[in-house]
Protein backbone atom coordinates (compact mmCIF):
# COMPACT_ATOMS: atom_id res chain seq x y z
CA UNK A 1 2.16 8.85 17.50
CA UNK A 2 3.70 11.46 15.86
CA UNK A 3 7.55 10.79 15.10
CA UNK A 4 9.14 7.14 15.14
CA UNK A 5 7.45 5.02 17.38
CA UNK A 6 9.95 1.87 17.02
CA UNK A 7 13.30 2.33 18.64
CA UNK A 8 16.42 0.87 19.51
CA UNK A 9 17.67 1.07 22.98
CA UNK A 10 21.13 1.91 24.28
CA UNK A 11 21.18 -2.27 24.94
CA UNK A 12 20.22 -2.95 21.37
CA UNK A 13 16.39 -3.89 22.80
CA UNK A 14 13.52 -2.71 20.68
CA UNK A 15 10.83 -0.63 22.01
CA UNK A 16 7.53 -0.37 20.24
CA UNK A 17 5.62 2.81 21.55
CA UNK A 18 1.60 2.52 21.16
CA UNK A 19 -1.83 4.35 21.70
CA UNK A 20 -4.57 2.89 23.70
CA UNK A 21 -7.58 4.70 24.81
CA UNK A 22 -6.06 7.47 27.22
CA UNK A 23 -2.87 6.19 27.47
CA UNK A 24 0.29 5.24 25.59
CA UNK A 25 1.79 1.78 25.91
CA UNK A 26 5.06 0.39 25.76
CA UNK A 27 6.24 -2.95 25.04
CA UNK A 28 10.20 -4.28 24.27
CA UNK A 29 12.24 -7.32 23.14
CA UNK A 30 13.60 -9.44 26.28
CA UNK A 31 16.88 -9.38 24.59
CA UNK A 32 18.12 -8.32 21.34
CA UNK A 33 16.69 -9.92 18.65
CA UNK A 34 13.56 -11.00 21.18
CA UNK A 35 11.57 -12.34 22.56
CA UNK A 36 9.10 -9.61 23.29
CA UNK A 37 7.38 -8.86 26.73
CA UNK A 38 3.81 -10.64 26.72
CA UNK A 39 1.79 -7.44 28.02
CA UNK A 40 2.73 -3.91 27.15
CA UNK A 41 3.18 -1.65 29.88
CA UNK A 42 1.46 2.05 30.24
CA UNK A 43 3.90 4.52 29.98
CA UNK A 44 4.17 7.74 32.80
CA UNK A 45 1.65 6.19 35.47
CA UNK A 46 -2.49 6.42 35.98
CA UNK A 47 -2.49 10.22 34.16
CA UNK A 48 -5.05 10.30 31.82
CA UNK A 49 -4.16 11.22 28.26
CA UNK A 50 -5.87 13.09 24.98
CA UNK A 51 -5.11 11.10 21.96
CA UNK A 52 -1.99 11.82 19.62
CA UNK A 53 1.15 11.97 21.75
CA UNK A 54 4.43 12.43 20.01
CA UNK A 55 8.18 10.76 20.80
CA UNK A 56 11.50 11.42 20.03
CA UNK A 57 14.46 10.14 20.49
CA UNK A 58 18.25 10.79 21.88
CA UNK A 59 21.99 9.72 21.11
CA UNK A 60 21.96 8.52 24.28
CA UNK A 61 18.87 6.15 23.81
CA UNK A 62 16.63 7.62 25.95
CA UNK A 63 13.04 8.28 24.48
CA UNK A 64 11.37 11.44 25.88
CA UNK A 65 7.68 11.99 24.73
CA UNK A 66 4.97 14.21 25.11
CA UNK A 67 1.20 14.81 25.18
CA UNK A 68 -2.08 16.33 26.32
CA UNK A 69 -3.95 15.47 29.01
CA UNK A 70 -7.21 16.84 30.07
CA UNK A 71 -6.70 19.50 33.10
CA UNK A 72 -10.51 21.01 33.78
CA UNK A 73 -13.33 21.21 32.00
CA UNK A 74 -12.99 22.34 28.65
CA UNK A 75 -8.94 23.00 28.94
CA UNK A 76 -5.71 20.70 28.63
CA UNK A 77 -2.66 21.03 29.64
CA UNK A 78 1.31 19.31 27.86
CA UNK A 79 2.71 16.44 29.90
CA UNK A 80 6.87 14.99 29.50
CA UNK A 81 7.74 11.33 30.15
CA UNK A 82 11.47 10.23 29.82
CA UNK A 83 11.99 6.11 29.17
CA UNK A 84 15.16 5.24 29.61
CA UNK A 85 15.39 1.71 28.67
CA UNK A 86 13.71 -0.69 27.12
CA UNK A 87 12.49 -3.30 30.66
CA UNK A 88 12.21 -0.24 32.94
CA UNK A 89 9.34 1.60 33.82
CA UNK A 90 9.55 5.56 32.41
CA UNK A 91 9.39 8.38 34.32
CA UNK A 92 6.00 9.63 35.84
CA UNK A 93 4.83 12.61 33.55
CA UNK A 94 5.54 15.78 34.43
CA UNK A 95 3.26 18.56 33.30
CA UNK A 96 4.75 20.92 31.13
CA UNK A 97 1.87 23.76 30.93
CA UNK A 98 0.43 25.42 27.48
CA UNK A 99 1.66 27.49 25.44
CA UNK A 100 -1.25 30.22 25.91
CA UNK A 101 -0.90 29.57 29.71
CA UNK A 102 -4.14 28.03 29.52
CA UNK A 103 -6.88 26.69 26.79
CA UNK A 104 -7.51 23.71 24.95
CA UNK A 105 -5.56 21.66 23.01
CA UNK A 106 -3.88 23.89 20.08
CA UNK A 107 -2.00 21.21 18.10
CA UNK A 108 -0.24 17.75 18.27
CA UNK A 109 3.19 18.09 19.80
CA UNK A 110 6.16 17.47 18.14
CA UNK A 111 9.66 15.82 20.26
CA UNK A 112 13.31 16.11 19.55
CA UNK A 113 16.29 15.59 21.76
CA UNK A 114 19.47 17.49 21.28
CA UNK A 115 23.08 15.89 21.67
CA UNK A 116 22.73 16.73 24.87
CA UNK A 117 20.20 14.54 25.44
CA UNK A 118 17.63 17.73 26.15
CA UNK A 119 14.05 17.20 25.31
CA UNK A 120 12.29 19.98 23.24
CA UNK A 121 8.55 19.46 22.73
CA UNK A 122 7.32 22.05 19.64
CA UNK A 123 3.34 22.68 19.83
CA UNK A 124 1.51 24.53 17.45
CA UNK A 125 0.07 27.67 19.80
CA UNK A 126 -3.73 29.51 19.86
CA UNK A 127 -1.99 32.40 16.96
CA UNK A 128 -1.06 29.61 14.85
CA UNK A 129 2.15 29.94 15.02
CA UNK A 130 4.79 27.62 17.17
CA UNK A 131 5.86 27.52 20.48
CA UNK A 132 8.78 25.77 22.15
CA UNK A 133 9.77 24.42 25.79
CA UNK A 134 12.84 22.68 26.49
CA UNK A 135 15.10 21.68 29.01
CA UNK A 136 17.55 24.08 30.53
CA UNK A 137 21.03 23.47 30.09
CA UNK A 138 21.55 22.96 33.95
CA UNK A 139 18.53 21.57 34.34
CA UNK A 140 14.69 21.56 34.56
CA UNK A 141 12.43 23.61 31.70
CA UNK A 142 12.32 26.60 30.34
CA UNK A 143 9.54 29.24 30.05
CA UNK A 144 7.32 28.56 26.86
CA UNK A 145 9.14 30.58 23.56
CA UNK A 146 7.52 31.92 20.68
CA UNK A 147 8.86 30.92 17.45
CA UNK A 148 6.42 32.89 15.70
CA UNK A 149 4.97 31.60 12.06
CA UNK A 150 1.45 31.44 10.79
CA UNK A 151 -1.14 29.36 9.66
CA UNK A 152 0.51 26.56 10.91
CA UNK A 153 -1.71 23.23 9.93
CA UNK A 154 -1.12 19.06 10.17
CA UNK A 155 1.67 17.74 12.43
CA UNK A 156 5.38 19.39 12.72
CA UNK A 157 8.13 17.34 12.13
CA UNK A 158 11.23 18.05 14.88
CA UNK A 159 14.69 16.07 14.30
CA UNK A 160 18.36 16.48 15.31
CA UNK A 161 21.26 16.85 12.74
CA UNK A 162 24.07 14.82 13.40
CA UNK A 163 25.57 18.21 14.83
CA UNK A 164 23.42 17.14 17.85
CA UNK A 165 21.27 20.66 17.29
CA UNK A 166 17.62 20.93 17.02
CA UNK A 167 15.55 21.28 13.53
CA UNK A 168 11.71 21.96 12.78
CA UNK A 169 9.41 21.66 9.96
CA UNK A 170 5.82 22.84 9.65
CA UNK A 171 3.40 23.38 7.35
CA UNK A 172 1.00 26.04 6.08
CA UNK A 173 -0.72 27.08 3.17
CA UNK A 174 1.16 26.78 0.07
CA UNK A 175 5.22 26.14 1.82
CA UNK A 176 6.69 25.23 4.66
CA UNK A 177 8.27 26.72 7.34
CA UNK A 178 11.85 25.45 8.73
CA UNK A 179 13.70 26.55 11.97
CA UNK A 180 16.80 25.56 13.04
CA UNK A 181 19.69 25.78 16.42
CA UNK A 182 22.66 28.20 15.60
CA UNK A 183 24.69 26.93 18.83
CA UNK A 184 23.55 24.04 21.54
CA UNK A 185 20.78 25.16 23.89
CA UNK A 186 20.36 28.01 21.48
CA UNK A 187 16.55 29.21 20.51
CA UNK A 188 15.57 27.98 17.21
CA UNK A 189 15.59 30.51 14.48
CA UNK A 190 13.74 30.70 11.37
CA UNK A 191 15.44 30.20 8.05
CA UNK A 192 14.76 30.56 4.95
CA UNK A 193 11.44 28.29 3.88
CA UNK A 194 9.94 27.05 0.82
CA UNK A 195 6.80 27.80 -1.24
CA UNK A 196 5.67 24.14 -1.96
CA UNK A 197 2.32 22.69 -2.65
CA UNK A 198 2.32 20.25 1.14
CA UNK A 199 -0.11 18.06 2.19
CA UNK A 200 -0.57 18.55 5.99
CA UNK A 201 0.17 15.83 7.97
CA UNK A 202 2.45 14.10 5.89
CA UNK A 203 5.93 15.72 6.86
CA UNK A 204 9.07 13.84 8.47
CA UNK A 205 12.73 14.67 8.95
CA UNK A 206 15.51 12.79 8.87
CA UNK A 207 19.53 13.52 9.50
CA UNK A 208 21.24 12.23 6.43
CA UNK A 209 24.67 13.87 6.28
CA UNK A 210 26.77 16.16 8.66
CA UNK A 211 25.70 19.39 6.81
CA UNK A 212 21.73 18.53 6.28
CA UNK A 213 18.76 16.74 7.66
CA UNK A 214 15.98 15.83 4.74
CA UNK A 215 12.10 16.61 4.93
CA UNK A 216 10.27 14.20 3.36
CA UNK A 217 6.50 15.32 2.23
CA UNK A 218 3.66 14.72 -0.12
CA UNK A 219 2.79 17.27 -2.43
CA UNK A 220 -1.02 18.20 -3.84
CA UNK A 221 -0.40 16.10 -6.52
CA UNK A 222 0.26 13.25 -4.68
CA UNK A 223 4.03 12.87 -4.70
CA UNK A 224 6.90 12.01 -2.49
CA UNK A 225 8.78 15.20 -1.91
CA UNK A 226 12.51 15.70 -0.40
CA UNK A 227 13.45 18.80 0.85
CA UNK A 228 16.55 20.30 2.23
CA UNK A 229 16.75 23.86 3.17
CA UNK A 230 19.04 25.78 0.97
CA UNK A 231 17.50 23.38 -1.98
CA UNK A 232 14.99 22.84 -4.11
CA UNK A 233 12.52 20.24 -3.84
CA UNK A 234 12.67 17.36 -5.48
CA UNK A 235 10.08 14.61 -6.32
CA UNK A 236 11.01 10.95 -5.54
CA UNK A 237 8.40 8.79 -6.37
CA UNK A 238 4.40 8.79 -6.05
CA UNK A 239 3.36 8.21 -2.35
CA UNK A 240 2.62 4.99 -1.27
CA UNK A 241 -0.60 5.93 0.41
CA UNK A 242 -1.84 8.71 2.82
CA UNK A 243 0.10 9.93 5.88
CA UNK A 244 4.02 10.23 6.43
CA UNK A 245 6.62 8.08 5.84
CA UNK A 246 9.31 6.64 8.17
CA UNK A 247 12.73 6.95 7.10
CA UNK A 248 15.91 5.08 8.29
CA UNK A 249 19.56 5.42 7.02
CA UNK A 250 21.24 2.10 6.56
CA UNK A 251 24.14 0.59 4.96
CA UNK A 252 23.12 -1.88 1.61
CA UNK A 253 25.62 -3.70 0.49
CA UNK A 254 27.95 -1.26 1.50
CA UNK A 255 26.30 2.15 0.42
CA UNK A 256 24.88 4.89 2.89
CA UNK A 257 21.16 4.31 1.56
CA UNK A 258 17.65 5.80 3.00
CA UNK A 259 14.99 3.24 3.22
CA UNK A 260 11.33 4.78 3.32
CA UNK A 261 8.67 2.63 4.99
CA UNK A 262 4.74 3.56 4.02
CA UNK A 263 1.27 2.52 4.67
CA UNK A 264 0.82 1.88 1.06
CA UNK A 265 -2.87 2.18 -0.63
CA UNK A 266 -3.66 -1.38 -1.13
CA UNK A 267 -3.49 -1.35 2.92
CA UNK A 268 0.12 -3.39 3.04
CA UNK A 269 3.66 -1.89 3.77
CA UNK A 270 5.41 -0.15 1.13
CA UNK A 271 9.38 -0.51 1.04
CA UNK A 272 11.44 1.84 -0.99
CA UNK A 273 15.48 2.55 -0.79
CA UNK A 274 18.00 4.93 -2.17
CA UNK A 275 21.14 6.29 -1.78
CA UNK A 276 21.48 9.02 0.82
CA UNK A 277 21.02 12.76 -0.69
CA UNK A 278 20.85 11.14 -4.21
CA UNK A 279 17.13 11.25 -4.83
CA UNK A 280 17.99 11.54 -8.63
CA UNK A 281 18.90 8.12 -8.75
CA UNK A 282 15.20 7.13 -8.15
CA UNK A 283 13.61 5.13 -5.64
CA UNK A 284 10.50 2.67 -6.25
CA UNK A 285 8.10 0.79 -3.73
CA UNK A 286 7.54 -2.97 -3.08
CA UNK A 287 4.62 -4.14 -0.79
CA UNK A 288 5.47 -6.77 1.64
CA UNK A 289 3.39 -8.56 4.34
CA UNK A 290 -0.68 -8.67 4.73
CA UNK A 291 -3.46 -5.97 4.27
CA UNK A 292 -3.68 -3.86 7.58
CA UNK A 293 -6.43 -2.68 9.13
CA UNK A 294 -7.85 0.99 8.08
CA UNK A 295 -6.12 2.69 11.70
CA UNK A 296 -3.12 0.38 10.91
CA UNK A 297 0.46 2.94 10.81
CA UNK A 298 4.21 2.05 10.58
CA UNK A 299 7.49 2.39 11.40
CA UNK A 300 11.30 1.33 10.38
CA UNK A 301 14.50 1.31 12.93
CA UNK A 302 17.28 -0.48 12.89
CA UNK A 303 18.23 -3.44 15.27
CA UNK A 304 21.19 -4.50 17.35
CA UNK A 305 23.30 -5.33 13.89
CA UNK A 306 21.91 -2.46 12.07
CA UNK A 307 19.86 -3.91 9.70
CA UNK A 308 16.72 -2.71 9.02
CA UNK A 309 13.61 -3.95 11.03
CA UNK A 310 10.20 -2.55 10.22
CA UNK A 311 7.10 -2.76 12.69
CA UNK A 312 2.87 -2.31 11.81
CA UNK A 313 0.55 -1.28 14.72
CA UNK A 314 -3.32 -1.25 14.56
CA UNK A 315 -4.78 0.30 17.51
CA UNK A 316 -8.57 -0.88 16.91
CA UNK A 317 -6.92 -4.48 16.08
CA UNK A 318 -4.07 -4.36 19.33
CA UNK A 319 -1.70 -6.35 17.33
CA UNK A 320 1.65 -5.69 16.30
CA UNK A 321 3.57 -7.19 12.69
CA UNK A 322 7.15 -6.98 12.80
CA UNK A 323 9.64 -7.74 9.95
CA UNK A 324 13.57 -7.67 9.48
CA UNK A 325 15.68 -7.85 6.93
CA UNK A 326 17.07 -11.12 5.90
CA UNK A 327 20.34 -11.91 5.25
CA UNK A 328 20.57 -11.78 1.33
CA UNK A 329 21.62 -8.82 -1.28
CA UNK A 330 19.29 -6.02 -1.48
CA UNK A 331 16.37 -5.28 1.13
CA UNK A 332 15.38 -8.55 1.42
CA UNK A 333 12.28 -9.11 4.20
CA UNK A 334 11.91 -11.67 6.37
CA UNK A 335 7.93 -13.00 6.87
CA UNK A 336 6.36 -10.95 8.78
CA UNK A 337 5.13 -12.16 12.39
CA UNK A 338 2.78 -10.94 15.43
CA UNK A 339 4.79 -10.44 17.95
């Protein structure tokens, strides 16, 4: 799943958002704080799915994803599905076309919802650059837009500033590329980028202040990058292990901190916390819970109270770890548990 694939619903619920075969699964707490549903449920109907959708969510708690499904031979076509709560069944999906009218699959989508509670699903197109359909202001979907860019590689990373406008990230060869909303419903413009070292497939954004959101990103060399645009980059700390992180902000002991959540090299979860926008005050990672399988990924949120809970999924395995934080100073775990 690309984007956060634990979330908190407008009732406090979790959600925990999974892959399976040619489908995605859902399956959410019975009330806050659990217990969880015995069998996921399979999100959008019978539609047959291509692996690697993505999922995004709104102010209003509403998860929208996207994905590819096959269409005919040899082409695919994007599919939406809105969920609005945790307990109900989501929408059927709707198909949402390509962005070269028609083809194969060109890229794994990307999902963020503005403060209107729009969805906008970002695919990389056939030119390499990015295209963009969202919903319409009075609703329904736009045509497909052209964003333009090159060279576009990995998975993009869409978020919403707490503004409530729409933000992209992608990378290519030697930078990355950043887009942003000037006004709500606007297009997406491109600003100003960076020439960075980036690994593909290892970018995420967060919203971490009124004025900025902050990409987070491996380097060649291995390290844990933040970005913002109109900055430099600055290293945080060695990566964990391979792939993105998952980022939550969350109050510790009364300080606006950003707690970073990694599938660390030794196969466990890597924890790591510091304050918001100060990355010069360091960060450092401790492991918690048992070695994960090789497919195993993860993801942070925060529950009904706030506090942080963390979640580990392992599609070949079909289990799911959950942890939250205990009720002590610091970042304090409680065991975790198959839920």
């Amino acid at each position: 799943m690309n984007g956060d694939w634990l979330l908190r619903g407008r009732d406090g619920r979790l959600t925990v958002y999974l892959p399976s075969g040619d489908a995605v699964l859902c399956r959410a707490e019975r009330g806050p704080a659990g217990p969880w549903e015995d069998v996921p449920r399979t999100v959008g109907g019978s539609q047959k799915l291509h692996p690697g959708a993505a999922v995004g969510q709104g102010r209003d708690g509403y998860a929208h994803l996207a994905a590819w499904r096959p269409t005919v031979p040899g082409e695919s076509g994007l599919v939406h599905s809105t969920h609005f709560r945790p307990g109900l069944a989501a929408l059927d999906w709707v198909p949402i076309g390509h962005p070269d009218q028609k083809g194969d699959r060109t890229g794994p989508p990307a999902v963020a919802v503005d403060g209107a509670g729009r969805g906008y699903v970002f695919v990389r197109n056939g030119n390499g650059g990015v295209s963009l359909r969202n919903q319409k202001v009075k609703g329904g979907w736009s045509s497909w837009q052209n964003l333009e860019g090159q060279d576009v590689q990995g998975e993009l990373a869409a978020v919403t500033g707490e503004s409530g406008l729409v933000e992209l990230y992608a990378a290519v060869p030697g930078g990355i590329l950043h887009w942003r909303q000037e006004g709500d419903g606007k297009r997406p413009v491109r600003t100003e980028g960076v020439d960075v070292p980036v690994r593909p497939g290892t970018l995420r954004a967060l919203a971490t202040s009124a004025e900025h959101t902050t990409l987070f990103f491996t380097d060649s060399s291995g390290d844990l990058c933040a970005w913002r645009p109109g900055e430099k980059p600055v290293t945080l700390l060695t990566s964990a292990g391979p792939g993105p992180v998952s980022a939550v902000r969350c109050e510790i002991e009364g300080h606006d901190c950003t707690v970073l959540v990694q599938r660390s090299a030794s196969a466990r979860v890597a924890f790591a916390a510091y304050p918001t926008e100060q990355e010069p005050a360091g960060a450092w990672w401790t492991e918690s819970g048992p070695r994960l399988p090789a497919d195993a990924v993860v993801s942070v949120a925060l529950d009904e109270h706030g506090e942080v809970v963390a979640a580990s999924v392992s599609p070949s395995a079909g289990t799911v770890l959950l942890t939250r934080r205990k009720d002590e100073p610091g970042l304090a775990l409680e065991a975790w548990r198959e839920i």
